[in-house]
C-alpha atoms as a PDB file:
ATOM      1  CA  UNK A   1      -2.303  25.725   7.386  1.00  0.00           C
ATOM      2  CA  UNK A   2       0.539  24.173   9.914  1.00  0.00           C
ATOM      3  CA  UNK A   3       3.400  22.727   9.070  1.00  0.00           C
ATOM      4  CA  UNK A   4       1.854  19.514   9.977  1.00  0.00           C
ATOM      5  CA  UNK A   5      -0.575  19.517   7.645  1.00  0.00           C
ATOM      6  CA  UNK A   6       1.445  20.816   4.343  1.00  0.00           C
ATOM      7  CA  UNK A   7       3.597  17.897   5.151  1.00  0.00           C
ATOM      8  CA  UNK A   8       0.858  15.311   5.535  1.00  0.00           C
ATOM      9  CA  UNK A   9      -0.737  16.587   2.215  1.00  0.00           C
ATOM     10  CA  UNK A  10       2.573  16.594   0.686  1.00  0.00           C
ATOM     11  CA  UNK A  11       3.310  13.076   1.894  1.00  0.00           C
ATOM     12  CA  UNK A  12       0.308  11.693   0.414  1.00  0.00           C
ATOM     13  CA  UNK A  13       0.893  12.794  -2.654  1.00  0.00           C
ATOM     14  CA  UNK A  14       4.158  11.980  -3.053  1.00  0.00           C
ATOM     15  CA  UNK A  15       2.912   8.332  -1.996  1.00  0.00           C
ATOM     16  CA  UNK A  16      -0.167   8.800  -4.726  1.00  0.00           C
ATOM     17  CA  UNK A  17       2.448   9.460  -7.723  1.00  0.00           C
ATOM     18  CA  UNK A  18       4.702   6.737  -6.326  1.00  0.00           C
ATOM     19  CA  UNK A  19       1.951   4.290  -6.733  1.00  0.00           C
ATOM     20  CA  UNK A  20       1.129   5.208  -9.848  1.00  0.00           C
ATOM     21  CA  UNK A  21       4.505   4.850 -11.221  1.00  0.00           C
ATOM     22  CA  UNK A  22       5.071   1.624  -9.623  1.00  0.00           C
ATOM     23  CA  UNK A  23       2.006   0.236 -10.990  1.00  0.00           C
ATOM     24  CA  UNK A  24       2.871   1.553 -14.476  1.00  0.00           C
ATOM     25  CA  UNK A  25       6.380   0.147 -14.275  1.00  0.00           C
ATOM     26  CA  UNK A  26       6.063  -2.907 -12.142  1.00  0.00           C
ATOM     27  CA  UNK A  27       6.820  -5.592 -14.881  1.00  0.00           C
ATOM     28  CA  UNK A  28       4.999  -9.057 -14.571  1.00  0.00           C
ATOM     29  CA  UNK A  29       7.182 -12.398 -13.848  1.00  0.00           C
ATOM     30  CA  UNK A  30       6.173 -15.225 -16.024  1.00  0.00           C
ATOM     31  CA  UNK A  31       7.151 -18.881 -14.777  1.00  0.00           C
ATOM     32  CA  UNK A  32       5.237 -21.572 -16.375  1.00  0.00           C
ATOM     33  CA  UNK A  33       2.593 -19.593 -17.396  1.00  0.00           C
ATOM     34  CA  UNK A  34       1.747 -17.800 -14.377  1.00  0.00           C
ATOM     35  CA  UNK A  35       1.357 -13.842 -13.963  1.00  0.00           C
ATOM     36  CA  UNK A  36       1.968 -12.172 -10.614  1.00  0.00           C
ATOM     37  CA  UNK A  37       3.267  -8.721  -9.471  1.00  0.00           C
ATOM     38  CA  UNK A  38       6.960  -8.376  -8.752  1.00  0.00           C
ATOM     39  CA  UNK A  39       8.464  -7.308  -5.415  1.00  0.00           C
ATOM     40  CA  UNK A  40       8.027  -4.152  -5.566  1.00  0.00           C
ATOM     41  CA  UNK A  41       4.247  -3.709  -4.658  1.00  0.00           C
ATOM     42  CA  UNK A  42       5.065  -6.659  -1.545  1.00  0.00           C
ATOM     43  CA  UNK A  43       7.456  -4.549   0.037  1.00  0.00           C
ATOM     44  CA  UNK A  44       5.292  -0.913  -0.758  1.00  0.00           C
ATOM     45  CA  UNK A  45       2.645  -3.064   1.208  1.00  0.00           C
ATOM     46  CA  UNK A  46       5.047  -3.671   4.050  1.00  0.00           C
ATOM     47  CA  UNK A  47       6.622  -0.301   4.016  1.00  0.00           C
ATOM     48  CA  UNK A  48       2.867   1.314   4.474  1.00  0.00           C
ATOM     49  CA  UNK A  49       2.384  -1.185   7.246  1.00  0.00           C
ATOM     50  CA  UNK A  50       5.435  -0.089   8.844  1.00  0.00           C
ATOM     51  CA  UNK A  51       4.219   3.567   8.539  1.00  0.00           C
ATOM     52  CA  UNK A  52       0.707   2.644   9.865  1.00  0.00           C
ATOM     53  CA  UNK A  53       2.324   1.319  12.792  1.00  0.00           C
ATOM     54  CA  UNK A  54       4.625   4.061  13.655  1.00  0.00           C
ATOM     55  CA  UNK A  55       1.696   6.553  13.518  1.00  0.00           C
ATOM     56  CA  UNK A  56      -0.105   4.780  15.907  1.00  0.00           C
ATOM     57  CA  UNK A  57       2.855   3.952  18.347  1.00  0.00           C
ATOM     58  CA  UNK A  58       2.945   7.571  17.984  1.00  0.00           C
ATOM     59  CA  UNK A  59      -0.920   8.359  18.642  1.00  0.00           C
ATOM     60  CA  UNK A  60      -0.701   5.774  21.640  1.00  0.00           C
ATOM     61  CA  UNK A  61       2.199   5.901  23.478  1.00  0.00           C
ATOM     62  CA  UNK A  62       4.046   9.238  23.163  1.00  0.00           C
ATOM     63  CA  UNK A  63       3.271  12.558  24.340  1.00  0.00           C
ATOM     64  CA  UNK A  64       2.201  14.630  21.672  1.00  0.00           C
ATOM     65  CA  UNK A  65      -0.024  17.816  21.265  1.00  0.00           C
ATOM     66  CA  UNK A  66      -3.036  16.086  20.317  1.00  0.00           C
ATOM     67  CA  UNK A  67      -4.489  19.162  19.453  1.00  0.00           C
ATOM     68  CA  UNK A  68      -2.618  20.107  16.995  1.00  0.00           C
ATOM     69  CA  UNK A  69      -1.471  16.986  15.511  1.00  0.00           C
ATOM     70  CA  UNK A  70      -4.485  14.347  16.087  1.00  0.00           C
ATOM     71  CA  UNK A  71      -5.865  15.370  12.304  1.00  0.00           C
ATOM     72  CA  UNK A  72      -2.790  14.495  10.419  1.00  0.00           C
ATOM     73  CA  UNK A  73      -1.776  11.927  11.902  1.00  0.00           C
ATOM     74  CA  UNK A  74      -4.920  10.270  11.466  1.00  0.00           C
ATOM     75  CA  UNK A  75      -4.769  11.562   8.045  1.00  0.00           C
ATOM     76  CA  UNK A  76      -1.328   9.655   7.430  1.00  0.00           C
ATOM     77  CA  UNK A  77      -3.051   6.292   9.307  1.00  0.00           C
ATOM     78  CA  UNK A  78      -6.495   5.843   6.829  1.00  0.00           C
ATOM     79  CA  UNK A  79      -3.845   6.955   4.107  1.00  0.00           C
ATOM     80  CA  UNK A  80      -1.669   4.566   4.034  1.00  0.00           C
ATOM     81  CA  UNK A  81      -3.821   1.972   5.903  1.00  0.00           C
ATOM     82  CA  UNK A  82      -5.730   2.091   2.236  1.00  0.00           C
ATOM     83  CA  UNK A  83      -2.315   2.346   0.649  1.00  0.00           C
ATOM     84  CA  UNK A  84      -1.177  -0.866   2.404  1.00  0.00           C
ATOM     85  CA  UNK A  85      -4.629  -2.834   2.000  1.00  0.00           C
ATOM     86  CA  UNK A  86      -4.895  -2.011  -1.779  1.00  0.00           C
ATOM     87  CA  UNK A  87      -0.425  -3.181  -2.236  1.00  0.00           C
ATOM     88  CA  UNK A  88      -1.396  -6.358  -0.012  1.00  0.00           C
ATOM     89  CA  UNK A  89      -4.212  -7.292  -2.629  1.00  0.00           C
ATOM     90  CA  UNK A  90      -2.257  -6.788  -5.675  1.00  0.00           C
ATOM     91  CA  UNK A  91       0.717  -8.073  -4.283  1.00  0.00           C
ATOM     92  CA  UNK A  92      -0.969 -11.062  -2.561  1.00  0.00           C
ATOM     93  CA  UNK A  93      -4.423 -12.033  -3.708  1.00  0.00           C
ATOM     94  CA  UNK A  94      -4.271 -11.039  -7.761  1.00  0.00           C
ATOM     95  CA  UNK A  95      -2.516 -14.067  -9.817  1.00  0.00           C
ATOM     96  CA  UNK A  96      -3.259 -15.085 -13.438  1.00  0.00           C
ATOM     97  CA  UNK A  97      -2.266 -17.805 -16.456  1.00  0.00           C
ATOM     98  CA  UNK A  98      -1.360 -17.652 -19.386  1.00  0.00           C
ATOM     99  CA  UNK A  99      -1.116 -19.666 -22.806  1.00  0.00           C
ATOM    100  CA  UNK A 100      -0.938 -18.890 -26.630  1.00  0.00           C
ATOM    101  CA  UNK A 101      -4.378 -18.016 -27.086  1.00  0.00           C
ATOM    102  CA  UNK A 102      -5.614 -16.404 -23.541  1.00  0.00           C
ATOM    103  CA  UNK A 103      -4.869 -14.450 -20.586  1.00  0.00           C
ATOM    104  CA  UNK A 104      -6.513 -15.098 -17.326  1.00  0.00           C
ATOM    105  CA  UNK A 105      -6.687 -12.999 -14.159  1.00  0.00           C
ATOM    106  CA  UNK A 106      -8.143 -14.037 -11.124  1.00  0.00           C
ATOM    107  CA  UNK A 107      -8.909 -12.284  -7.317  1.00  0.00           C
ATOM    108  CA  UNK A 108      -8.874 -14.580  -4.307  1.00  0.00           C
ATOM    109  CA  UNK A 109     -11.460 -13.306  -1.868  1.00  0.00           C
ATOM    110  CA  UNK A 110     -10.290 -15.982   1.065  1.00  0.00           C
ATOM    111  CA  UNK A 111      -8.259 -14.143   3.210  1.00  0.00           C
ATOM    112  CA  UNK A 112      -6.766 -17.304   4.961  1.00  0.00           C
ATOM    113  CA  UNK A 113      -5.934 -20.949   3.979  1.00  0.00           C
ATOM    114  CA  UNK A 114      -6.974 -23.716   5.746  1.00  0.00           C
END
């Protein structure tokens, strides 16, 4: 294999384990009896936009050897383009409540507000 594609596989890895410890880890802020995830899984959602972005900028409008690099950088685009749609759901769409006797979790499905 290239160098190209160690570092791909290496990158996604290293972004696999980072999720997984941020999940783990992320701790839960409780105001008034509302549960939602901290800051860290907004900006891992922005960060894997931002990398999305740069790949294609990259694919698009610079003059590399598609040849040789069209696989991984597709590979780094459907990897963090699920990376970034799974942080913006947690991040954005997940909330719950809270009271002395239950814990509630909901999933908001609407995409936009009206």
């Amino acid at each position: 294999m290239d160098s190209c594609t160690i570092g791909g596989i290496i990158g996604g890895i290293v972004s696999i384990i980072l999720c997984g410890y941020v999940s783990l880890r992320t701790s839960h802020k409780s105001i008034d009896g509302q549960l939602k995830f901290g800051l860290i899984i907004s900006c891992l959602f922005w960060v894997c936009l931002l990398i999305v972005g740069a790949c294609f900028f990259g694919l698009l409008f610079t003059d590399i050897n598609l040849e040789r690099n069209l696989y991984p950088i597709v590979g780094l685009i459907a990897g963090f383009g699920l990376g970034a749609i799974y942080s913006y759901g947690e991040a954005f769409k997940v909330h719950g409540k809270f009271d002395e006797k239950s814990i509630q979790f909901s999933y908001s499905l609407v995409w936009f507000k009206r």
